[in-house]
PDB file of N, CA and C in Angstrom:
ATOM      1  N   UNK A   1      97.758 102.865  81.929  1.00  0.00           N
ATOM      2  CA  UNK A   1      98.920 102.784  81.077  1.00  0.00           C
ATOM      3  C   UNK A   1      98.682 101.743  79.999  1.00  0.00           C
ATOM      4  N   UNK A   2      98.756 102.416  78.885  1.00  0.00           N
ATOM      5  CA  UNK A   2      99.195 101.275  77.518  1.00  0.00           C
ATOM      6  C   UNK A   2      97.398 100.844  77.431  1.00  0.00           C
ATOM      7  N   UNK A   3      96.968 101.767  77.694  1.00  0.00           N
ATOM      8  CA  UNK A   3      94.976 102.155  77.306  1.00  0.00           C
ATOM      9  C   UNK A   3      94.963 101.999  75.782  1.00  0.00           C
ATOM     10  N   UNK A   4      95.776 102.228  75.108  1.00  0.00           N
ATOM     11  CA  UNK A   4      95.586 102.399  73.571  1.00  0.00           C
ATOM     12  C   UNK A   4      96.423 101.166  72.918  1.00  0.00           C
ATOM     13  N   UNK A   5      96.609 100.485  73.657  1.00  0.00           N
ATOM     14  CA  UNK A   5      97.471  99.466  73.105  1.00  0.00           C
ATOM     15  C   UNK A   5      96.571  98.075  73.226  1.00  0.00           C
ATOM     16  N   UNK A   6      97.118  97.075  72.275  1.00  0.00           N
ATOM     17  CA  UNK A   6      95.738  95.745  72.804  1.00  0.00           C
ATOM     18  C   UNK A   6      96.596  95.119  73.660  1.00  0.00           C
ATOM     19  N   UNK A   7      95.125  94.614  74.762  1.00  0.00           N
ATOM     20  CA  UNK A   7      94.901  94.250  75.753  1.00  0.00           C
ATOM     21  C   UNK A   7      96.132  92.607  75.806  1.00  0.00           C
ATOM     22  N   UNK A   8      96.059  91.843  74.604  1.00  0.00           N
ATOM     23  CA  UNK A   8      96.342  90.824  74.554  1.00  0.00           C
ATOM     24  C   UNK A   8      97.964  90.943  74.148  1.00  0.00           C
ATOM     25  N   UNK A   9      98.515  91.947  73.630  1.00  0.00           N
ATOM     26  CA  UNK A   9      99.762  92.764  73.750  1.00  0.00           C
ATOM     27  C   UNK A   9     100.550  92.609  74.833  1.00  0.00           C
ATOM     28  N   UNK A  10      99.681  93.278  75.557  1.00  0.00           N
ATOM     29  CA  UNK A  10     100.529  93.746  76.619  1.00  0.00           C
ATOM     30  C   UNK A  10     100.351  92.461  77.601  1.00  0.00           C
ATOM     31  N   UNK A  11      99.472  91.708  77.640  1.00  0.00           N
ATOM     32  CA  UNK A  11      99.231  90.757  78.644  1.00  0.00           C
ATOM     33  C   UNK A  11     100.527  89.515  78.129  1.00  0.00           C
ATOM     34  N   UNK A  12     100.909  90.004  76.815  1.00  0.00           N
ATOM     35  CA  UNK A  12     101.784  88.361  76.108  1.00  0.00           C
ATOM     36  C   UNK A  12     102.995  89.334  76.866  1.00  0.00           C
ATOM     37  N   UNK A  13     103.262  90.299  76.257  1.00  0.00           N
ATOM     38  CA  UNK A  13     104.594  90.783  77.358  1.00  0.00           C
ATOM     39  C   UNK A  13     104.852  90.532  78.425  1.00  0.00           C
ATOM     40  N   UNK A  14     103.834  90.844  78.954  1.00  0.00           N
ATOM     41  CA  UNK A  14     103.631  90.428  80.891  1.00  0.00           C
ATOM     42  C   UNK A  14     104.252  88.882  80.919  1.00  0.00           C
ATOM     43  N   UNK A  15     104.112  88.237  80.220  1.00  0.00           N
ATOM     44  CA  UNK A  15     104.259  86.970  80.342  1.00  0.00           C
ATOM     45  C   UNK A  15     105.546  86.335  80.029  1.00  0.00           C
ATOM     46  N   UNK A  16     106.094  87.071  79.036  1.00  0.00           N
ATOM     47  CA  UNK A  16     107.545  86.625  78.112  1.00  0.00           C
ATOM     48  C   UNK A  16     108.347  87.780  79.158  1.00  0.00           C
ATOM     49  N   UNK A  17     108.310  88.229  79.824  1.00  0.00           N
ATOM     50  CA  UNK A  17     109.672  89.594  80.041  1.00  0.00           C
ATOM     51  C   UNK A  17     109.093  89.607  82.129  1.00  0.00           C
ATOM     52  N   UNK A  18     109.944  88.926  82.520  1.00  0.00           N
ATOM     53  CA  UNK A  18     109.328  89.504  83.926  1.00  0.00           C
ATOM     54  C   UNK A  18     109.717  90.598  84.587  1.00  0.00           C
ATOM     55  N   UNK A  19     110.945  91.125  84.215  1.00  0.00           N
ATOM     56  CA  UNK A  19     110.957  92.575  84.507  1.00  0.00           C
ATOM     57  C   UNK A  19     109.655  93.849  84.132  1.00  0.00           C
ATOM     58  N   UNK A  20     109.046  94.345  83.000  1.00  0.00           N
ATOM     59  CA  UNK A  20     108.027  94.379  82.428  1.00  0.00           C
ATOM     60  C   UNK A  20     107.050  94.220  83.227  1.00  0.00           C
ATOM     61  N   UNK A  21     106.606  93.013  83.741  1.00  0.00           N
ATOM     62  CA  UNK A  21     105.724  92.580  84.586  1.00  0.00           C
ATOM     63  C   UNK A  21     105.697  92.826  86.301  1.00  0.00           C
ATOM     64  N   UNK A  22     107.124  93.286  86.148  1.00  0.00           N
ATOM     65  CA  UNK A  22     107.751  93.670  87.669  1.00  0.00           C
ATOM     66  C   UNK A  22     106.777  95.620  87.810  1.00  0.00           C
ATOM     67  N   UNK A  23     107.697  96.054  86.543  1.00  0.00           N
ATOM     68  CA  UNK A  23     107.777  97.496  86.749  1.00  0.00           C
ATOM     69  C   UNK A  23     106.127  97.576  85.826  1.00  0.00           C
ATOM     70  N   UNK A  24     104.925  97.261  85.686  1.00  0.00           N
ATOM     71  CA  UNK A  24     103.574  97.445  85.378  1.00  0.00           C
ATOM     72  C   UNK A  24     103.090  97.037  86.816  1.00  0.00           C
ATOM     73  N   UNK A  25     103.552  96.303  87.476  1.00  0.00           N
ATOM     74  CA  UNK A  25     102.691  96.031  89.050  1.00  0.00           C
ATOM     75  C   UNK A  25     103.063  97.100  89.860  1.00  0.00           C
ATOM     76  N   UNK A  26     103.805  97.377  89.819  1.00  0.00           N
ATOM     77  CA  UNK A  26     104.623  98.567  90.452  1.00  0.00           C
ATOM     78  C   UNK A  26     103.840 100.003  90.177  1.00  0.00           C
ATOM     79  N   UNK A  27     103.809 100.110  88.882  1.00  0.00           N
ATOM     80  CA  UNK A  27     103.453 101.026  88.757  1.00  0.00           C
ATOM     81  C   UNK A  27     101.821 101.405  88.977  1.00  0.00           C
ATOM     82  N   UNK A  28     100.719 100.556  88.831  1.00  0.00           N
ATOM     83  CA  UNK A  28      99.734 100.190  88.980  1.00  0.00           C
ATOM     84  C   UNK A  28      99.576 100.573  90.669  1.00  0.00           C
ATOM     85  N   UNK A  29     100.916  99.866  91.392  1.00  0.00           N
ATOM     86  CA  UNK A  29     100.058  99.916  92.891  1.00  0.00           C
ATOM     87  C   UNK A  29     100.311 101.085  93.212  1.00  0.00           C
ATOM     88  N   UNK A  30     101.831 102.343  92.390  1.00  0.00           N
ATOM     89  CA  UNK A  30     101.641 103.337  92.882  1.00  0.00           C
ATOM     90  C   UNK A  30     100.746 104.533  92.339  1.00  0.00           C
ATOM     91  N   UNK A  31     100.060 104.162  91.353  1.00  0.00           N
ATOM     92  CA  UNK A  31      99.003 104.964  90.647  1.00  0.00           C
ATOM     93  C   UNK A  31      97.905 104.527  91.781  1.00  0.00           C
ATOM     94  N   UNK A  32      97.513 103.569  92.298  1.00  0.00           N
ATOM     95  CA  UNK A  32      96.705 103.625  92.918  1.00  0.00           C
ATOM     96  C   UNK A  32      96.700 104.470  94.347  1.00  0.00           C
ATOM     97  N   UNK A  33      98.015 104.604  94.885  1.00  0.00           N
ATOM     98  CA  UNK A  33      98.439 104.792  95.969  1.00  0.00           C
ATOM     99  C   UNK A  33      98.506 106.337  95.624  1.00  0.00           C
ATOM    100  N   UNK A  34      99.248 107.179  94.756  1.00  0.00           N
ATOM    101  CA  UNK A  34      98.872 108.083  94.376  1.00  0.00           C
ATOM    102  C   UNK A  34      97.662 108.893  94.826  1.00  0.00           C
ATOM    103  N   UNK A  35      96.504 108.505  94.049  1.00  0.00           N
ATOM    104  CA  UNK A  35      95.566 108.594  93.584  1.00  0.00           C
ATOM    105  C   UNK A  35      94.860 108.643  94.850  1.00  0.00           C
ATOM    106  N   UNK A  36      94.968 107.443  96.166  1.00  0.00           N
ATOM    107  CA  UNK A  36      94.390 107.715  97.394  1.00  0.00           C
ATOM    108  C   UNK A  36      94.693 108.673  97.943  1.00  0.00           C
ATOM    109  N   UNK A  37      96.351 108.847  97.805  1.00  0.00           N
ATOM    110  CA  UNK A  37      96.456 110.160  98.798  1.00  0.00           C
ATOM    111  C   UNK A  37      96.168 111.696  98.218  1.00  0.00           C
ATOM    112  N   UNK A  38      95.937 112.049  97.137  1.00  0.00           N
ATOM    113  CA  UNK A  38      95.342 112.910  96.416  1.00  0.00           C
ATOM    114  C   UNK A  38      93.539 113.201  96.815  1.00  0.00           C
ATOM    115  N   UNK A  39      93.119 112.326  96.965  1.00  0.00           N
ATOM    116  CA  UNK A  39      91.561 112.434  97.623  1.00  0.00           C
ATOM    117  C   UNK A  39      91.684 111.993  99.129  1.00  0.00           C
ATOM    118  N   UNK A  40      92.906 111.996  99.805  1.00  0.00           N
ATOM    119  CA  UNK A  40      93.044 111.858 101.028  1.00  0.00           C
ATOM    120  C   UNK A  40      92.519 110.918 102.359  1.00  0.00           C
ATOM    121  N   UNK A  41      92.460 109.311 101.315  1.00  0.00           N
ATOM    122  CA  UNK A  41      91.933 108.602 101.456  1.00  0.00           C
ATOM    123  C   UNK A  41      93.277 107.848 102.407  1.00  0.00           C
ATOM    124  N   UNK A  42      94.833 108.086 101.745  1.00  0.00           N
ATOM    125  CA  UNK A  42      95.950 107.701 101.846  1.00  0.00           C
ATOM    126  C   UNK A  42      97.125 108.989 102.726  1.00  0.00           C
ATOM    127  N   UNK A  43      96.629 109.047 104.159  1.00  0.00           N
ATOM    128  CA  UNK A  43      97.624 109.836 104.581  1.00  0.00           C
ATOM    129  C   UNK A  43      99.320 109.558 104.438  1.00  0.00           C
ATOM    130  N   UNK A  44      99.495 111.076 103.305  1.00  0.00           N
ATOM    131  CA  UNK A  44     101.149 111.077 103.224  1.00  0.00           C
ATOM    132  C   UNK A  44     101.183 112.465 103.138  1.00  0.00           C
ATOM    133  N   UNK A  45     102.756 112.635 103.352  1.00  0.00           N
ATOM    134  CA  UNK A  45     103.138 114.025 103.177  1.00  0.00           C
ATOM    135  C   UNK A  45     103.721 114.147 101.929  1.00  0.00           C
ATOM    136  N   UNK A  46     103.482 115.619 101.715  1.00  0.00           N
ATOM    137  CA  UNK A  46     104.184 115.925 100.601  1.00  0.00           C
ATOM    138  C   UNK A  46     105.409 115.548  99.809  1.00  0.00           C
ATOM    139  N   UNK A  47     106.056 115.366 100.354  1.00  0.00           N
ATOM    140  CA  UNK A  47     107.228 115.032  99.726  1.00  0.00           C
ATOM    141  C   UNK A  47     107.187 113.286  99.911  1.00  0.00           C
ATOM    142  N   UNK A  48     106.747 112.664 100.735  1.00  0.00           N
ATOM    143  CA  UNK A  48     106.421 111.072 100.374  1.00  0.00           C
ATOM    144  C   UNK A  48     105.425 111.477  98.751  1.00  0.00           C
ATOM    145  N   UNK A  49     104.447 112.030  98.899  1.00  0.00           N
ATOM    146  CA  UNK A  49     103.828 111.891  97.516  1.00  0.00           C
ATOM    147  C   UNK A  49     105.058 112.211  96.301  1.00  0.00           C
ATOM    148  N   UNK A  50     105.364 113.247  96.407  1.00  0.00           N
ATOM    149  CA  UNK A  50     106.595 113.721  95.428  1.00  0.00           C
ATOM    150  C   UNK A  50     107.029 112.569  94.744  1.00  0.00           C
ATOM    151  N   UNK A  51     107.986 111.899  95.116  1.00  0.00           N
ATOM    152  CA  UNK A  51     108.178 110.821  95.604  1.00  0.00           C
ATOM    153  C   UNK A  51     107.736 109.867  94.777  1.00  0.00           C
ATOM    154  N   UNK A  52     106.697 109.766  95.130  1.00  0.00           N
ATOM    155  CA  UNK A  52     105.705 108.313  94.640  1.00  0.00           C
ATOM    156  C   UNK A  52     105.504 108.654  93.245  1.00  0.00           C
ATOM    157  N   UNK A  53     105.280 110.169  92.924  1.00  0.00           N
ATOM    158  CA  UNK A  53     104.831 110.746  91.567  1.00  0.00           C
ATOM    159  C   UNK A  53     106.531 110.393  90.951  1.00  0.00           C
ATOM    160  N   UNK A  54     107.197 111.205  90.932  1.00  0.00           N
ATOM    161  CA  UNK A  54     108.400 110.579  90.586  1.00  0.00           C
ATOM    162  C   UNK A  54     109.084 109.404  90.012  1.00  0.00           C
ATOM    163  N   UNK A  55     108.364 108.112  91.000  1.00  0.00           N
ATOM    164  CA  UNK A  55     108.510 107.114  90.840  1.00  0.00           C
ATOM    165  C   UNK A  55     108.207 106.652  89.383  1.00  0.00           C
ATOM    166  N   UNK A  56     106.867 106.759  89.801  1.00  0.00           N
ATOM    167  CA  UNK A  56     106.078 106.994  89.099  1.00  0.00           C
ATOM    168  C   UNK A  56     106.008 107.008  87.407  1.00  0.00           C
ATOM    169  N   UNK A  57     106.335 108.444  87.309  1.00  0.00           N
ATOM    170  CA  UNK A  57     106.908 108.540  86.222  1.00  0.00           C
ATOM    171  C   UNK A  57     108.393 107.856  85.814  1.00  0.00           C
ATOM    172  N   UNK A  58     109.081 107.832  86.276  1.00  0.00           N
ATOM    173  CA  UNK A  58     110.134 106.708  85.935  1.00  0.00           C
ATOM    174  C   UNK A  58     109.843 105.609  85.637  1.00  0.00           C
ATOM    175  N   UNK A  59     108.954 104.898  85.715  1.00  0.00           N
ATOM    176  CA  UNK A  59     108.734 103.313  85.872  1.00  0.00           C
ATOM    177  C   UNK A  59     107.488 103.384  84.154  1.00  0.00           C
ATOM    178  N   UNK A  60     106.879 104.286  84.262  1.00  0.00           N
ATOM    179  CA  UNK A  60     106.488 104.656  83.169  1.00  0.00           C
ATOM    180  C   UNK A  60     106.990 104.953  81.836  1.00  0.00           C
ATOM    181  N   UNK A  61     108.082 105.497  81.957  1.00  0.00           N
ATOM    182  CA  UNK A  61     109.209 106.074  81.006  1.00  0.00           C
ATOM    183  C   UNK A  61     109.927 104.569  80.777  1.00  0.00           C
ATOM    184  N   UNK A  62     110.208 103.930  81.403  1.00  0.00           N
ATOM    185  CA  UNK A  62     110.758 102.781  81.119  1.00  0.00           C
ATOM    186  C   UNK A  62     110.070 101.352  80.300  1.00  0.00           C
ATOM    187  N   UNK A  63     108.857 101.479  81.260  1.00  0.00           N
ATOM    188  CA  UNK A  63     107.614 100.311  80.150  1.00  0.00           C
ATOM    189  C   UNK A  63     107.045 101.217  78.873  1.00  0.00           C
ATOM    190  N   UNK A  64     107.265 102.334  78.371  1.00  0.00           N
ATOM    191  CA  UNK A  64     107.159 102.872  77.195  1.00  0.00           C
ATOM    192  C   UNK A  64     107.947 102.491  76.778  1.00  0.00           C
ATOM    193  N   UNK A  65     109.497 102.296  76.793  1.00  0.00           N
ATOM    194  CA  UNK A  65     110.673 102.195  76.300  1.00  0.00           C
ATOM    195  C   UNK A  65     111.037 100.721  75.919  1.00  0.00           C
ATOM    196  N   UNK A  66     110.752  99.810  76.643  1.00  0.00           N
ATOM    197  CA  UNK A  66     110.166  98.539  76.856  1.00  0.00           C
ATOM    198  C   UNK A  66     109.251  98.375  75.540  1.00  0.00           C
ATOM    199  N   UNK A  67     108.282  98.912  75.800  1.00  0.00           N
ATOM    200  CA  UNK A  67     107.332  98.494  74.846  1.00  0.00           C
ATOM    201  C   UNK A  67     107.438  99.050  73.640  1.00  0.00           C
ATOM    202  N   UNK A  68     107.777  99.885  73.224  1.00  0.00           N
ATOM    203  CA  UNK A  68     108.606 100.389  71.684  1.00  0.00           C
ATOM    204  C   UNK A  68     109.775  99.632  71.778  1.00  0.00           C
ATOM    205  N   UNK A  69     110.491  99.192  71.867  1.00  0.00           N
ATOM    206  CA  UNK A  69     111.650  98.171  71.892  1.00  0.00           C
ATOM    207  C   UNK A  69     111.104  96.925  71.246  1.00  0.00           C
ATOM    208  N   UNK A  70     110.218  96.336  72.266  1.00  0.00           N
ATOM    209  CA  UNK A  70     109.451  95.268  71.292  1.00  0.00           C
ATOM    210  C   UNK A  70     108.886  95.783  70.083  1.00  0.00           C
ATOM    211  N   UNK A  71     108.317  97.077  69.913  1.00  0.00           N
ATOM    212  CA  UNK A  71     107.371  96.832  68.812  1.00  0.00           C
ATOM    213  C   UNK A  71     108.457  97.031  67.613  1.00  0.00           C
ATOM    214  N   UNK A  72     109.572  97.611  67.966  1.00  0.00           N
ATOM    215  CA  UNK A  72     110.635  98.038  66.727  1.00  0.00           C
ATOM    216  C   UNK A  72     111.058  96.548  66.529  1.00  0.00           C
ATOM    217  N   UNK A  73     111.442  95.831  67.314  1.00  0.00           N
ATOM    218  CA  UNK A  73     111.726  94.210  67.110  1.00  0.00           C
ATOM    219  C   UNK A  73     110.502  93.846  66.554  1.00  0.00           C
ATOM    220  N   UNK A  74     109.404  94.012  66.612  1.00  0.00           N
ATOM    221  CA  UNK A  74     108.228  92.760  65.795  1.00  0.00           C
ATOM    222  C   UNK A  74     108.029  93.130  64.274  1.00  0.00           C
ATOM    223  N   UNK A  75     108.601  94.600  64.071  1.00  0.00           N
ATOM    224  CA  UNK A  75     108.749  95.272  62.930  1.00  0.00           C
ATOM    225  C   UNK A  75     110.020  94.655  61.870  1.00  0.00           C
ATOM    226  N   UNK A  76     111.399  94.372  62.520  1.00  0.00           N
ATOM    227  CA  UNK A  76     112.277  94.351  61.824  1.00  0.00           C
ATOM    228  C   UNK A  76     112.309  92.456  61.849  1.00  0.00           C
TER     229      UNK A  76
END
């Protein structure tokens, strides 16, 4: 997440906003968690994955929203 964005960006956010910093750890451990149980490294059931994907995307949708928020503020 936020691959196309600079590194030093997103790390000053992390730092000024701890919510932000809440919902990027979050999302990180469930991309990882994801990602195990998809190569079945991470026994879950289906609908626990559901779930996690879900999450997932919510928490995503929000640090986009987050982060265009700031950038419309560094603009104006």
């Amino acid at each position: 997440m936020f691959e196309d964005q600079q590194r030093d960006a997103v790390e000053a956010l992390m730092k000024a906003d701890a919510e932000f910093r809440r919902l990027y750890q979050r999302h990180k451990e469930l991309n990882s968690k994801v990602d195990n149980a998809e190569i079945g490294v991470l026994p879950v059931d289906d609908m626990t994955l559901t779930s996690m994907k879900k999450e997932k995307l919510h928490i995503k949708e929000r640090l986009q929203n987050m982060w265009d928020h700031r950038q419309d503020q560094a603009i104006h």
